[in-house]
Protein backbone atom coordinates (compact mmCIF):
# COMPACT_ATOMS: atom_id res chain seq x y z
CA UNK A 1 -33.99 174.97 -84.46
CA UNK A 2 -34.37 175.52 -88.07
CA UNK A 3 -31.23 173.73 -88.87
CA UNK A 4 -32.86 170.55 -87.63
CA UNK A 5 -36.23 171.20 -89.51
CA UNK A 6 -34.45 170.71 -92.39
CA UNK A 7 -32.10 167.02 -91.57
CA UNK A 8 -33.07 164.46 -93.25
CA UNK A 9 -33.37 161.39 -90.73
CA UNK A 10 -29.58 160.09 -90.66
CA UNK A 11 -28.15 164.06 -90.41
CA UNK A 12 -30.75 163.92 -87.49
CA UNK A 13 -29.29 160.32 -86.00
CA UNK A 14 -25.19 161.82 -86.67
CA UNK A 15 -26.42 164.88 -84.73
CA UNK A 16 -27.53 163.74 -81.76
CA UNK A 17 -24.27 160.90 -81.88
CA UNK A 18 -22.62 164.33 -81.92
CA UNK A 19 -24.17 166.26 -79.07
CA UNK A 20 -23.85 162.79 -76.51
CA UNK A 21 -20.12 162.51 -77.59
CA UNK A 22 -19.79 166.26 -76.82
CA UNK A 23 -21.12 165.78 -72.52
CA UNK A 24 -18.78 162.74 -72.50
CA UNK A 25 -20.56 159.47 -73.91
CA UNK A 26 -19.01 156.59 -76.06
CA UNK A 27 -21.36 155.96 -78.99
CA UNK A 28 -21.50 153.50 -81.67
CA UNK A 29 -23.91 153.73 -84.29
CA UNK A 30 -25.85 150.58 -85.68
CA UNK A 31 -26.43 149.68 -89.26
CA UNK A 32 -28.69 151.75 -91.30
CA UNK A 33 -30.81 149.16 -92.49
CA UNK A 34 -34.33 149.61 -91.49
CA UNK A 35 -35.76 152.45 -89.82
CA UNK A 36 -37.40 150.38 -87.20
CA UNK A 37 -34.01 149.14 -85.42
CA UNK A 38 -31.64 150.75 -82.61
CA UNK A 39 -30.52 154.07 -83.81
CA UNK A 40 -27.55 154.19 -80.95
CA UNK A 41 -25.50 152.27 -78.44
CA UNK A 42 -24.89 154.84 -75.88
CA UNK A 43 -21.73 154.18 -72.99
CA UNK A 44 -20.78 156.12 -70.08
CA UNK A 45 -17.79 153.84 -67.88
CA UNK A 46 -18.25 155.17 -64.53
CA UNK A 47 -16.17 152.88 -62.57
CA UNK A 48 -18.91 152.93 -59.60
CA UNK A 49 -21.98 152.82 -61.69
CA UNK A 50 -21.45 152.07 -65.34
CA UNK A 51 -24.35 153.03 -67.75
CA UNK A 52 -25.49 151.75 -71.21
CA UNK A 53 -28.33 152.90 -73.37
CA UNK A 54 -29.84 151.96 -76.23
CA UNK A 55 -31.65 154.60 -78.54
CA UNK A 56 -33.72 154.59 -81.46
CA UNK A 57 -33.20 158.17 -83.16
CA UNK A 58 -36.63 159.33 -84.61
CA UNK A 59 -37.05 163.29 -86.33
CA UNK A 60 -41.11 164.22 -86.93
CA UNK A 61 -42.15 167.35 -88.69
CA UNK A 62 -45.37 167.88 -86.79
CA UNK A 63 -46.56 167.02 -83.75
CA UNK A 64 -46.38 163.32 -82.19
């Protein structure tokens, strides 16, 4: 936990690209050019049910 108190907001992003690549997603990361825009294109290519997300990677030092 306390090596994530201490990312900055794009270690935080690369580090969760990390961890869904790790159970098996595809993910392409967007362009970094304004903090309000998708983070992450998230794929998983089930044949049956194929699934696509799109995620916008935010790290807060207190509570939300």
């Amino acid at each position: 936990m306390d090596r994530l108190k201490v990312m900055d907001s794009h270690q935080f992003e690369d580090f969760i690209a990390e961890l869904l690549v790790k159970v098996g997603f595809k993910v392409k990361k967007t362009a970094l050019l304004d903090e309000e825009e998708v983070s992450l294109i998230v794929t998983f290519d089930n044949p049956v049910l194929p699934v696509k997300y799109i995620i916008q990677c935010k790290k807060w030092l207190g509570n939300v």
